[in-house]
Protein backbone atom coordinates (compact mmCIF):
# COMPACT_ATOMS: atom_id res chain seq x y z
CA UNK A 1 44.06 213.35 -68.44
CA UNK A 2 47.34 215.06 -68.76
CA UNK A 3 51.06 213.20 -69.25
CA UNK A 4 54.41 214.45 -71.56
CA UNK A 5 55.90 212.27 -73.80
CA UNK A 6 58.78 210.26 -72.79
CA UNK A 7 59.51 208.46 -76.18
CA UNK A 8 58.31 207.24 -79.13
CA UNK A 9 58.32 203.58 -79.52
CA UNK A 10 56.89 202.98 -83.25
CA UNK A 11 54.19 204.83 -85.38
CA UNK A 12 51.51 203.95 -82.79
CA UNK A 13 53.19 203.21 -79.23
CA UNK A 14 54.21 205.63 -77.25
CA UNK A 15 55.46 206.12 -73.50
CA UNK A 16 54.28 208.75 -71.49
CA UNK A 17 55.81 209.96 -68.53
CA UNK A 18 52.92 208.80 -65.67
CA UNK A 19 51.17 206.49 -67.80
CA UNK A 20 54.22 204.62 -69.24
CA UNK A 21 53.49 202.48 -72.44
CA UNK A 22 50.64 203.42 -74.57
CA UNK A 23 49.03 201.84 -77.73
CA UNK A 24 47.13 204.18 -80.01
CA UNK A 25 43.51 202.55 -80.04
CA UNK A 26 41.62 202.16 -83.24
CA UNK A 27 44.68 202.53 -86.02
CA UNK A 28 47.26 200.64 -86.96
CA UNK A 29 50.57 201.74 -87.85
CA UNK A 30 53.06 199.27 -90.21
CA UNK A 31 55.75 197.49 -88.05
CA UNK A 32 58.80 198.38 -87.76
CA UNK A 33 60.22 195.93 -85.36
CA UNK A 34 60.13 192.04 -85.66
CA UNK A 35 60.16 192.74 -89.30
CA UNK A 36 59.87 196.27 -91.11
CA UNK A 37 56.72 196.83 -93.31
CA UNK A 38 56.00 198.77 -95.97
CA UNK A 39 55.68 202.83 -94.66
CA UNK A 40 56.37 201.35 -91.22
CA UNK A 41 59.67 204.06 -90.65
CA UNK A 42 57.60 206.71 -91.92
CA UNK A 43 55.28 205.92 -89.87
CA UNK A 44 57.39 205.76 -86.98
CA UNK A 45 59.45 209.33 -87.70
CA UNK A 46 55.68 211.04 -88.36
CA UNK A 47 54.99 210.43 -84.78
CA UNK A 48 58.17 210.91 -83.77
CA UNK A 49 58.35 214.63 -85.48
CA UNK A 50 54.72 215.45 -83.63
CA UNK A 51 55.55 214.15 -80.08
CA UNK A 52 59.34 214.88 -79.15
CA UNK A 53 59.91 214.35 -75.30
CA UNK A 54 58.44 216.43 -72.75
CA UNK A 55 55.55 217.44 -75.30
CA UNK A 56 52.30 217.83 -73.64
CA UNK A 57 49.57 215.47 -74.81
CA UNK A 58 45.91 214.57 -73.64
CA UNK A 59 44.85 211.22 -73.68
CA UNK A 60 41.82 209.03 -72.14
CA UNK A 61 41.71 205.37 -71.74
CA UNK A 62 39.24 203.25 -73.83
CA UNK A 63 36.88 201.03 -71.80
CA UNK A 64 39.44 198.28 -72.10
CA UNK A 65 42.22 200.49 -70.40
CA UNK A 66 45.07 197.96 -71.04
CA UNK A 67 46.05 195.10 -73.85
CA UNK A 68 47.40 191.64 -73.27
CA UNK A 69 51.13 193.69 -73.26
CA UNK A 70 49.70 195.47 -70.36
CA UNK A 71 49.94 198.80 -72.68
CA UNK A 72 47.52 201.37 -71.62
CA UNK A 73 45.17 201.49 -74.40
CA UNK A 74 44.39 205.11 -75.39
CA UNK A 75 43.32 208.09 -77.51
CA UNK A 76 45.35 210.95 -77.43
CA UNK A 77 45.51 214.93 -78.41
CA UNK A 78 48.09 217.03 -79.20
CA UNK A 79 48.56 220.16 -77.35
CA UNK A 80 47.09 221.70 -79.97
CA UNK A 81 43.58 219.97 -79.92
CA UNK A 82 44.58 217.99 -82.83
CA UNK A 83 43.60 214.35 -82.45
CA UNK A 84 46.52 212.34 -83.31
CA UNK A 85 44.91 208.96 -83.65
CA UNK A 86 43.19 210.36 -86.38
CA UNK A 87 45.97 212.40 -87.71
CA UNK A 88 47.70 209.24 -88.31
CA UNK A 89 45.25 207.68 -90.24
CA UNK A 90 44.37 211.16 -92.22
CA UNK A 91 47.64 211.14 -93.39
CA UNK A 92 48.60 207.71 -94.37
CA UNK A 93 50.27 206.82 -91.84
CA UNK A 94 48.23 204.19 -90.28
CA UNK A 95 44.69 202.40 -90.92
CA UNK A 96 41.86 201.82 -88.60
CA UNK A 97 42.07 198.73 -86.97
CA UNK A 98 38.51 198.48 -84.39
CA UNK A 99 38.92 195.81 -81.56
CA UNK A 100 35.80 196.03 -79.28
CA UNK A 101 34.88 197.36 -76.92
CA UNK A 102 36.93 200.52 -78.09
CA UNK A 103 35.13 201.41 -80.88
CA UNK A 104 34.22 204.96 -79.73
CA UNK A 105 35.74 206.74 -82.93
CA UNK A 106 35.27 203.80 -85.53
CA UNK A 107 33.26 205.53 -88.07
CA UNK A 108 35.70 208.64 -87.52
CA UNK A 109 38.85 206.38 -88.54
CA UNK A 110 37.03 204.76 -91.22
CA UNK A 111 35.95 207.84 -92.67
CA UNK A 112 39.39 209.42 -92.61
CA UNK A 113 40.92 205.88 -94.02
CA UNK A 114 38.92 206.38 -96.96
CA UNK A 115 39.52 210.14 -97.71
CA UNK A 116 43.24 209.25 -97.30
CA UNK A 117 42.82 206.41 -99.70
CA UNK A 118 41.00 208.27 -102.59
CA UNK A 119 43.83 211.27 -101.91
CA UNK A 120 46.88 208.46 -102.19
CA UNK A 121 48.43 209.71 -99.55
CA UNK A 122 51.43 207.96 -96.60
CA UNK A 123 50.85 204.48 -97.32
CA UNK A 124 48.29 204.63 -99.83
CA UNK A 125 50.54 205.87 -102.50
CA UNK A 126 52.96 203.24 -102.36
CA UNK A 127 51.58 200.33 -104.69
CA UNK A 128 51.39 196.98 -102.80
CA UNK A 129 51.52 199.27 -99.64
CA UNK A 130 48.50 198.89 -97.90
């Protein structure tokens, strides 16, 4: 499915325009509200700096489509192919966090958590970080 971005809540919760409130599935980004955590604003400006409003993105719903928030639970591509629940967790940004039954990319996320990790990069580089 198709949607633009209508903001940027944190690192991994966005709102689309049709969809409304999404949560990245299978990453974690650090919080940056009810208490800021380590990386959490850089977290938060990375995705920020990728999706600014009216941006195109893809996304499909995992087979849970919504969390107890009543987010939409989702994966989502950039306009560019680029997947950025992966991106996120490439960079440093964010770690994989697998709550079933969305586990579709699980070995994806893990793999890129640990190639980020060895590479110190986002929130890997900052000791007592991650």
């Amino acid at each position: 499915m198709e949607d633009r971005i209508e903001r940027v809540t944190d690192g991994d919760t966005i709102n689309l325009d049709g969809l409304g409130k999404v949560r990245l599935i299978g990453i974690d980004t650090p919080e940056v509200y009810g208490g800021v955590e380590c990386y959490g604003r850089e977290a938060s400006e990375f995705t920020k700096d990728l999706l600014p409003p009216g941006r195109r993105v893809y996304y499909e719903l995992g087979v849970e489509d919504r969390d107890r928030y009543g987010r939409a639970l989702a994966y989502v591509w950039l306009h560019d192919g680029r997947f950025l629940n992966r991106v996120l967790v490439e960079r440093g940004y964010a770690q994989p966090l697998t709550i079933p039954p969305n586990v579709d990319f699980e070995d994806l996320f893990r793999r890129a958590a640990r190639r980020s990790r060895r590479l110190a990069r986002g929130l890997w580089a900052v000791p007592g970080c991650a």
